[in-house]
PDB file of N, CA and C in Angstrom:
ATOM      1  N   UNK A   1     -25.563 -51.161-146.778  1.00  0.00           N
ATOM      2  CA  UNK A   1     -26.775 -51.317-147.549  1.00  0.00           C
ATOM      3  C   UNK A   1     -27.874 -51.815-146.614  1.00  0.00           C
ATOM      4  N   UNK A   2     -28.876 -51.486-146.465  1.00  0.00           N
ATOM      5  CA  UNK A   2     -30.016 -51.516-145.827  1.00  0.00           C
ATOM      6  C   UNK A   2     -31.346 -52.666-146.804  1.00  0.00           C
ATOM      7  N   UNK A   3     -31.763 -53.584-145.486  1.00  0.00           N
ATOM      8  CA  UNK A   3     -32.476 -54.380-146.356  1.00  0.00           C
ATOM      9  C   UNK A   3     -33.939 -53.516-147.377  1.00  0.00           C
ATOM     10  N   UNK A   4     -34.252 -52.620-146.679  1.00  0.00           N
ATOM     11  CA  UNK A   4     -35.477 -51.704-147.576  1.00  0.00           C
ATOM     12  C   UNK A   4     -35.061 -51.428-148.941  1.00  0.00           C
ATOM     13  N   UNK A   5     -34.019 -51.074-148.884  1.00  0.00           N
ATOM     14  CA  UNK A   5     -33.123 -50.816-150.020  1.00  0.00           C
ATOM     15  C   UNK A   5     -33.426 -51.775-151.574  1.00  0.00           C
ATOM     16  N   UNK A   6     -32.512 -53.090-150.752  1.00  0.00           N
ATOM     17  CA  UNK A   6     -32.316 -53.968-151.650  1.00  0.00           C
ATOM     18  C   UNK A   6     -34.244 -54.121-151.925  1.00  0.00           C
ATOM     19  N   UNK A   7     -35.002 -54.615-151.131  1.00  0.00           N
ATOM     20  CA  UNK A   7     -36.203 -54.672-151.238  1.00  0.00           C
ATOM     21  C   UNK A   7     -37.222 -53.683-152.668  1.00  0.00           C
ATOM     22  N   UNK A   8     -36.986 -52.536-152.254  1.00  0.00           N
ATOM     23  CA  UNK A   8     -37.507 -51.463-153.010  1.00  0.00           C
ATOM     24  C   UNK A   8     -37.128 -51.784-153.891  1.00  0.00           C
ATOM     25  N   UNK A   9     -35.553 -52.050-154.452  1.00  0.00           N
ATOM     26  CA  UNK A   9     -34.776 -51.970-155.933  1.00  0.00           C
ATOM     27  C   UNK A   9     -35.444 -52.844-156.770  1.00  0.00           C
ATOM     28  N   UNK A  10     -35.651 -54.405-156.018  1.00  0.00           N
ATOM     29  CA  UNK A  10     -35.834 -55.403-156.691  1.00  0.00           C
ATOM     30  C   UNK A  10     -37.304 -55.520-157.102  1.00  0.00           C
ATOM     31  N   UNK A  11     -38.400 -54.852-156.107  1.00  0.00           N
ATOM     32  CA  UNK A  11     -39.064 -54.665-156.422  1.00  0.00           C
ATOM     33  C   UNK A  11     -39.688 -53.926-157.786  1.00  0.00           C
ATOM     34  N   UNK A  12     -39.396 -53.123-157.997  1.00  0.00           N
ATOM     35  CA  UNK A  12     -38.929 -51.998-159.192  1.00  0.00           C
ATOM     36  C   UNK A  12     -38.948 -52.875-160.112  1.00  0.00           C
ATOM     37  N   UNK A  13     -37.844 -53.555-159.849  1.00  0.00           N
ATOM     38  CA  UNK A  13     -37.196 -54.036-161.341  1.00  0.00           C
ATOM     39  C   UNK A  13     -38.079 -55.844-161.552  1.00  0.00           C
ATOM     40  N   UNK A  14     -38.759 -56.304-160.602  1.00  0.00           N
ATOM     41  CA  UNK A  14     -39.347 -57.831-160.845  1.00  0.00           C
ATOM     42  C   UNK A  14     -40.835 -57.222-160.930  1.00  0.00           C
ATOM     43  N   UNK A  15     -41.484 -56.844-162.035  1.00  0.00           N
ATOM     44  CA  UNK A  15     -42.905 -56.666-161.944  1.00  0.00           C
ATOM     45  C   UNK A  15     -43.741 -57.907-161.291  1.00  0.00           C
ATOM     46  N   UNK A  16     -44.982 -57.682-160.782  1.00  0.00           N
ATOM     47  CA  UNK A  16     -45.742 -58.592-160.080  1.00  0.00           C
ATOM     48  C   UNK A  16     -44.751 -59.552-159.159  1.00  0.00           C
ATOM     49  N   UNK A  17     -43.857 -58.701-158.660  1.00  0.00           N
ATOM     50  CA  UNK A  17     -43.281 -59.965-157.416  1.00  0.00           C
ATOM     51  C   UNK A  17     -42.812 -59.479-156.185  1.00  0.00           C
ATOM     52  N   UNK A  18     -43.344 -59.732-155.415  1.00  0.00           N
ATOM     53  CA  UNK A  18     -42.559 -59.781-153.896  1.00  0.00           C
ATOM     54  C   UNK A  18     -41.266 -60.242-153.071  1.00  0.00           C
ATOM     55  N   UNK A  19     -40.953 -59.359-152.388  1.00  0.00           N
ATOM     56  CA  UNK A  19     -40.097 -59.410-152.561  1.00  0.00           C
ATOM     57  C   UNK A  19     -39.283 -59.194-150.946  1.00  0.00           C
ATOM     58  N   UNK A  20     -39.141 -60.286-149.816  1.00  0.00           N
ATOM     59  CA  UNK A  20     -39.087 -59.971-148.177  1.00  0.00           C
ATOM     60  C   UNK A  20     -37.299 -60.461-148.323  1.00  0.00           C
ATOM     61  N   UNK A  21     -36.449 -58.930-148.014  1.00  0.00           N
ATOM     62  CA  UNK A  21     -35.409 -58.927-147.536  1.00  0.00           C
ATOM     63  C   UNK A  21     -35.437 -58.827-145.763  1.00  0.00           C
ATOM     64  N   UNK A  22     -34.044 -60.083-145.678  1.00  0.00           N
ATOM     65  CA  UNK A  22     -33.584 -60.787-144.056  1.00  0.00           C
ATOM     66  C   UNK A  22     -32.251 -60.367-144.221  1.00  0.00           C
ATOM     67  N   UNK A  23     -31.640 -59.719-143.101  1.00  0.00           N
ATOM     68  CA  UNK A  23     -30.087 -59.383-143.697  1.00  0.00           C
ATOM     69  C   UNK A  23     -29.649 -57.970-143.133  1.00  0.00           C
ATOM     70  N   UNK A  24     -28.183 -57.387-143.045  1.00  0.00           N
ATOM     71  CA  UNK A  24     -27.573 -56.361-142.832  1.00  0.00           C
ATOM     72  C   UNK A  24     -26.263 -56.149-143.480  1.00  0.00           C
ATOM     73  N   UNK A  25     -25.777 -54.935-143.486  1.00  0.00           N
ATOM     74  CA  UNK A  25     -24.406 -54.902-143.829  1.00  0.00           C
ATOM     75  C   UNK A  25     -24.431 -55.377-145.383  1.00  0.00           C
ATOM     76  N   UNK A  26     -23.604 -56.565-145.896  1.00  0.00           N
ATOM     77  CA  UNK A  26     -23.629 -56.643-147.390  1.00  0.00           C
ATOM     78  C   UNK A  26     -24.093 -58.576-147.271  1.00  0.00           C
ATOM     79  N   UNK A  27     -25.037 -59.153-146.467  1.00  0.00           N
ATOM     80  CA  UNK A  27     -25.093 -60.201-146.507  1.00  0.00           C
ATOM     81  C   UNK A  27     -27.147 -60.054-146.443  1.00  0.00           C
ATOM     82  N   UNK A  28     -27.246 -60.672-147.702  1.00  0.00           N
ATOM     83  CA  UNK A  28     -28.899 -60.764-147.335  1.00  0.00           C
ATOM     84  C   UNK A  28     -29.448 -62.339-147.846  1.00  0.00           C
ATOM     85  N   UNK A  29     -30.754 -62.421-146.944  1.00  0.00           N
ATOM     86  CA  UNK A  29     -31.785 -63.716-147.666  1.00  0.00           C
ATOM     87  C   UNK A  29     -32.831 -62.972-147.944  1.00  0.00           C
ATOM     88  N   UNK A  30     -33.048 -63.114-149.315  1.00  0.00           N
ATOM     89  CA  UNK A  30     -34.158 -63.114-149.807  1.00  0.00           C
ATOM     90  C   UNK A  30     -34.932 -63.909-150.233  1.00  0.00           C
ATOM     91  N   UNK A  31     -36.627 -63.590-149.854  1.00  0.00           N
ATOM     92  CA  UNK A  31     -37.580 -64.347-150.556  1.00  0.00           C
ATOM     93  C   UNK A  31     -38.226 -63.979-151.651  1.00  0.00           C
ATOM     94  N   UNK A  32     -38.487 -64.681-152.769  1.00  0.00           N
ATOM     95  CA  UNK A  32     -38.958 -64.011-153.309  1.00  0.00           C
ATOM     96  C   UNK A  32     -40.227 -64.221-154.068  1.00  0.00           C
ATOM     97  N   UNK A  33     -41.554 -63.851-153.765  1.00  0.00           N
ATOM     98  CA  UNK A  33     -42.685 -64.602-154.185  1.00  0.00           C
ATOM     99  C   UNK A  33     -43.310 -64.326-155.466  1.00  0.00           C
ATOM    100  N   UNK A  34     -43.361 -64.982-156.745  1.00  0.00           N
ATOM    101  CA  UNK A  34     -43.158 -64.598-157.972  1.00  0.00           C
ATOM    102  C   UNK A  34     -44.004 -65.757-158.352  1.00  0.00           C
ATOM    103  N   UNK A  35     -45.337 -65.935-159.090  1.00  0.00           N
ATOM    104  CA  UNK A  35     -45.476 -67.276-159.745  1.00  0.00           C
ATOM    105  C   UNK A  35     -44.636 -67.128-161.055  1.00  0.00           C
ATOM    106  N   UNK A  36     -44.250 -66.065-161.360  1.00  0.00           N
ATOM    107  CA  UNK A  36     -43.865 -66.204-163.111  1.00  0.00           C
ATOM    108  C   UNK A  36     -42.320 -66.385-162.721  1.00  0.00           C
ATOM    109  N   UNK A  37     -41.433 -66.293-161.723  1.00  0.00           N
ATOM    110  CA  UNK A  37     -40.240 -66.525-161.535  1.00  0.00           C
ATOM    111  C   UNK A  37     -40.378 -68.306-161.112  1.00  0.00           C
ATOM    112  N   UNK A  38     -40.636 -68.393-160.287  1.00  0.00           N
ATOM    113  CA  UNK A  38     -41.340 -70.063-160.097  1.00  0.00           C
ATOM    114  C   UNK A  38     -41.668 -70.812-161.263  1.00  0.00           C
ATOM    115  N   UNK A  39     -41.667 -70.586-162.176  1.00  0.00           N
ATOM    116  CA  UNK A  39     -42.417 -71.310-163.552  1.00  0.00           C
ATOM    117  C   UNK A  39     -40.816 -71.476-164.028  1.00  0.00           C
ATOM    118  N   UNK A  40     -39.977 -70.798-163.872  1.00  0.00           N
ATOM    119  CA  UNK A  40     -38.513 -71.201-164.528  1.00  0.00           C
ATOM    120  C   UNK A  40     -37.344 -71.755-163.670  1.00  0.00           C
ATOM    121  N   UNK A  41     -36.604 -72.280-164.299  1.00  0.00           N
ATOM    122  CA  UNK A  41     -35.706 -73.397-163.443  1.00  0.00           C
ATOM    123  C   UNK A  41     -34.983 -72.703-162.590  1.00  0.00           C
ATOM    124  N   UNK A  42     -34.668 -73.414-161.849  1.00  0.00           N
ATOM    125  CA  UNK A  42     -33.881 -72.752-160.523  1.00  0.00           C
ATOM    126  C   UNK A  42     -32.688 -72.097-160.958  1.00  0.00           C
ATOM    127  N   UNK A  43     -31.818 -72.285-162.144  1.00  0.00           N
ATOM    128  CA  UNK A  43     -31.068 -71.556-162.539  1.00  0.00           C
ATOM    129  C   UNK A  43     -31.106 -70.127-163.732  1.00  0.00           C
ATOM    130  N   UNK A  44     -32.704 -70.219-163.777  1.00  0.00           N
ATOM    131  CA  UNK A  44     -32.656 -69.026-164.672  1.00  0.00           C
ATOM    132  C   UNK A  44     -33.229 -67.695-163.709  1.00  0.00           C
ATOM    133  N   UNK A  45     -34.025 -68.616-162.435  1.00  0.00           N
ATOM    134  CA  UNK A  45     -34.708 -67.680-161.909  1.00  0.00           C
ATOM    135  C   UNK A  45     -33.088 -66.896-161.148  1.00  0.00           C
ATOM    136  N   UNK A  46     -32.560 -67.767-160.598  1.00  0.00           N
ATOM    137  CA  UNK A  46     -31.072 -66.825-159.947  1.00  0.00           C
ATOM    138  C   UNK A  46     -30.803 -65.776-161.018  1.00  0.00           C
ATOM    139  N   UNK A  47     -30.735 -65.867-162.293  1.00  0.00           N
ATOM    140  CA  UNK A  47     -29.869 -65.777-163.608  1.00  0.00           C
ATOM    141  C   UNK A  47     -30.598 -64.136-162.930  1.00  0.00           C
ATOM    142  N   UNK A  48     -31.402 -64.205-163.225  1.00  0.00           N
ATOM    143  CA  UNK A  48     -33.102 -63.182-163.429  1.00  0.00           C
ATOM    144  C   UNK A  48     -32.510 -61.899-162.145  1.00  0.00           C
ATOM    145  N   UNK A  49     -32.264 -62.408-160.928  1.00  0.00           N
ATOM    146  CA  UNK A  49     -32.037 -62.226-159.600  1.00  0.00           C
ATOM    147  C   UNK A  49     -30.965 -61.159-159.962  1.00  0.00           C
ATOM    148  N   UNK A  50     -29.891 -62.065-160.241  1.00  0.00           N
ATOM    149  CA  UNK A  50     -28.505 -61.386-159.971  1.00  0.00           C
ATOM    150  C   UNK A  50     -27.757 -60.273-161.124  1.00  0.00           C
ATOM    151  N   UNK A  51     -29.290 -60.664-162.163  1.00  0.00           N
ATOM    152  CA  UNK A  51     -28.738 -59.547-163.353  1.00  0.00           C
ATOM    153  C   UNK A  51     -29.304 -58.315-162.698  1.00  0.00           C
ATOM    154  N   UNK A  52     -29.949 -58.093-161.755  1.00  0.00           N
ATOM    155  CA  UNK A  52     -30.118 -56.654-161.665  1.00  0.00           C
ATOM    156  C   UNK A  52     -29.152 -56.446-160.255  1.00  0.00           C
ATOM    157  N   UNK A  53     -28.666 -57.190-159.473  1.00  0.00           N
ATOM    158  CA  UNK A  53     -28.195 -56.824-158.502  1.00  0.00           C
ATOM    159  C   UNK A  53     -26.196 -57.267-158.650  1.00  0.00           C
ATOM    160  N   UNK A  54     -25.841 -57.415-159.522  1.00  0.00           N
ATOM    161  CA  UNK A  54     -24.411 -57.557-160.876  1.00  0.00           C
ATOM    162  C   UNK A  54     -24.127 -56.109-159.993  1.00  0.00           C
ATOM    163  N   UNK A  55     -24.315 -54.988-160.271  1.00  0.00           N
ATOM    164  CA  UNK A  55     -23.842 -54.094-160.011  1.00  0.00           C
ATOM    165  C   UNK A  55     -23.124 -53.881-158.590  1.00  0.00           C
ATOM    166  N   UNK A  56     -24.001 -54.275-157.473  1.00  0.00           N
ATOM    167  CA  UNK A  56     -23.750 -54.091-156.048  1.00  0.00           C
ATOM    168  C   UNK A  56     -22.795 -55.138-155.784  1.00  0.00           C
ATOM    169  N   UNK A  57     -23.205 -56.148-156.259  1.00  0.00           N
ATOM    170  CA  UNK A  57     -22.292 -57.184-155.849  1.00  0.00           C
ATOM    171  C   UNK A  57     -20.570 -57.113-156.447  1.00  0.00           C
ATOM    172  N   UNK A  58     -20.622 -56.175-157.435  1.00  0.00           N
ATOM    173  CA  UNK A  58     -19.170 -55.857-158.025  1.00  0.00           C
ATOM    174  C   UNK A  58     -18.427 -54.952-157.421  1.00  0.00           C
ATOM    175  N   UNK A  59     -19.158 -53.644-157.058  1.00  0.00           N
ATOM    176  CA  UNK A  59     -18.652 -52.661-156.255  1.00  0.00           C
ATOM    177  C   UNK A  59     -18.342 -53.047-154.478  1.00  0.00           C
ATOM    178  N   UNK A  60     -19.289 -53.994-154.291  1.00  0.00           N
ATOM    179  CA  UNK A  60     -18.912 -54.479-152.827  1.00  0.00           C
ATOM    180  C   UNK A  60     -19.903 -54.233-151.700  1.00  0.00           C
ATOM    181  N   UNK A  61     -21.123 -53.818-152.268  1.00  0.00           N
ATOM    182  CA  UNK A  61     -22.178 -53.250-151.122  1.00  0.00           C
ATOM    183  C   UNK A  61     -22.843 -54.325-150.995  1.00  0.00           C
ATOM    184  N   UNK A  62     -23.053 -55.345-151.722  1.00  0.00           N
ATOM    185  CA  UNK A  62     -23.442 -56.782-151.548  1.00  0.00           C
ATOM    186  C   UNK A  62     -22.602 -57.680-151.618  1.00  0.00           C
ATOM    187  N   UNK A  63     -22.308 -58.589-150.451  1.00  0.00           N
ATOM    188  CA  UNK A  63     -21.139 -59.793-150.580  1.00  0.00           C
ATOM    189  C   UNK A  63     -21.943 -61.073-150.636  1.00  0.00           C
ATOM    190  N   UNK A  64     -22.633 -61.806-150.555  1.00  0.00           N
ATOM    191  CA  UNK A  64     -23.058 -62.823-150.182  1.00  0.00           C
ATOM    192  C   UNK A  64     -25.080 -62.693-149.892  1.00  0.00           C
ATOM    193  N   UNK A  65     -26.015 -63.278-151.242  1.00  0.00           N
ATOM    194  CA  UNK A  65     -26.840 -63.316-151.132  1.00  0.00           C
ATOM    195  C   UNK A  65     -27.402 -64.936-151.275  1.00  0.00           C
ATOM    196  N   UNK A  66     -28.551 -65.376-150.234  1.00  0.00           N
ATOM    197  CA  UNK A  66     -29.261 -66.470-150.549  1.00  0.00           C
ATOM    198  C   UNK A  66     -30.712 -66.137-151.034  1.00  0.00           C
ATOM    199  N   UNK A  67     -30.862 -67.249-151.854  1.00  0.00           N
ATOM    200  CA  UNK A  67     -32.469 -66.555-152.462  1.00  0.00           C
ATOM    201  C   UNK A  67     -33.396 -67.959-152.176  1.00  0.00           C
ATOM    202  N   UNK A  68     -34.772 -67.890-151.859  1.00  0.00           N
ATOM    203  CA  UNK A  68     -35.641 -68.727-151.527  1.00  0.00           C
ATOM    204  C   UNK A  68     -36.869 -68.459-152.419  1.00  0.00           C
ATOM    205  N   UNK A  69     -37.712 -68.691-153.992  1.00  0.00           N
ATOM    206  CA  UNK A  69     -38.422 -68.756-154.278  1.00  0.00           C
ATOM    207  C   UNK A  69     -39.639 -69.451-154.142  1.00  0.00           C
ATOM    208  N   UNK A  70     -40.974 -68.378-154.053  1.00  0.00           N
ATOM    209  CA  UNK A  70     -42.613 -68.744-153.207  1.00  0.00           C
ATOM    210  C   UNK A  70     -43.123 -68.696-154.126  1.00  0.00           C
ATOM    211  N   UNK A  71     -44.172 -69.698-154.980  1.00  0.00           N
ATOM    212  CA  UNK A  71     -45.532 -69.138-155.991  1.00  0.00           C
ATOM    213  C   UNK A  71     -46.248 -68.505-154.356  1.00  0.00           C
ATOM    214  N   UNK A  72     -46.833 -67.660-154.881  1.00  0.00           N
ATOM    215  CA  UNK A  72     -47.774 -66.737-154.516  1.00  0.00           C
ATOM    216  C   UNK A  72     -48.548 -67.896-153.243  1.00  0.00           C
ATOM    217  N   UNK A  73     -49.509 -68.991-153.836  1.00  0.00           N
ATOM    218  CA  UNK A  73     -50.126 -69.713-152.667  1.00  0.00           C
ATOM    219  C   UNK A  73     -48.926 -69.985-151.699  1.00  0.00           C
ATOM    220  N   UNK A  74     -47.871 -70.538-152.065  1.00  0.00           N
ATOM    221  CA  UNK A  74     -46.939 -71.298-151.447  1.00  0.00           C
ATOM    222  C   UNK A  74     -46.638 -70.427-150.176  1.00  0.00           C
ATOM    223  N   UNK A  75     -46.369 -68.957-150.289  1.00  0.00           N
ATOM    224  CA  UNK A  75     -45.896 -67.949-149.623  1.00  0.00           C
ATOM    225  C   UNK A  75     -47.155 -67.420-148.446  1.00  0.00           C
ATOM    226  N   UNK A  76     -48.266 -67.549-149.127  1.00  0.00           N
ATOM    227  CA  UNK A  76     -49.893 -67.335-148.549  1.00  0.00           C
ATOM    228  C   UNK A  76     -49.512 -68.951-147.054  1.00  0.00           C
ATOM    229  N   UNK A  77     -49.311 -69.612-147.763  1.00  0.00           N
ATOM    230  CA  UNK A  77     -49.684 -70.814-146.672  1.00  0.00           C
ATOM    231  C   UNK A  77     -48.291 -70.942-145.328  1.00  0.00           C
ATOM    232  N   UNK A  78     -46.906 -70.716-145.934  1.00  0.00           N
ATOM    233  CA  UNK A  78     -46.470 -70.457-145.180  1.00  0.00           C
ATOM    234  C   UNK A  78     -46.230 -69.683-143.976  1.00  0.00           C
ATOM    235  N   UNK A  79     -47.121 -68.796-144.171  1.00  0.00           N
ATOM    236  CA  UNK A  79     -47.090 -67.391-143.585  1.00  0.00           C
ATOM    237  C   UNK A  79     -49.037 -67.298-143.295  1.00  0.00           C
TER     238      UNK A  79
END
């Protein structure tokens, strides 16, 4: 699986959010810069994450993802 990949998908599927895959093979970090994902607790925003990517991670093309959530400024200033 290719990080563009995962990138594009999630993109798709998280309206208004960004979305910078780090990673190869079936291991990725993602960032993900969302103010409306940021507004919910750290366990719903994963919840949010992994319901669209459930699939890959069952079949085996994804083993092991970390996720890092940016409001929009947060991501602007880091960068």
């Amino acid at each position: 699986m290719q990080p563009a990949e995962v990138k594009k998908f999630l993109e798709e599927q998280l309206l208004n959010s960004q979305v910078e895959v780090e990673g190869e093979g079936c291991n990725f970090q993602l960032n993900i810069i969302s103010d409306e994902l940021c507004a919910l607790s750290p366990v719903k925003r994963q919840q949010q994450i992994y319901s669209h990517l459930n699939p890959w991670i069952a079949d085996g093309r994804i083993h092991a993802i970390t996720m890092k959530f940016y409001t929009r400024s947060d991501w602007a200033e880091r960068n």
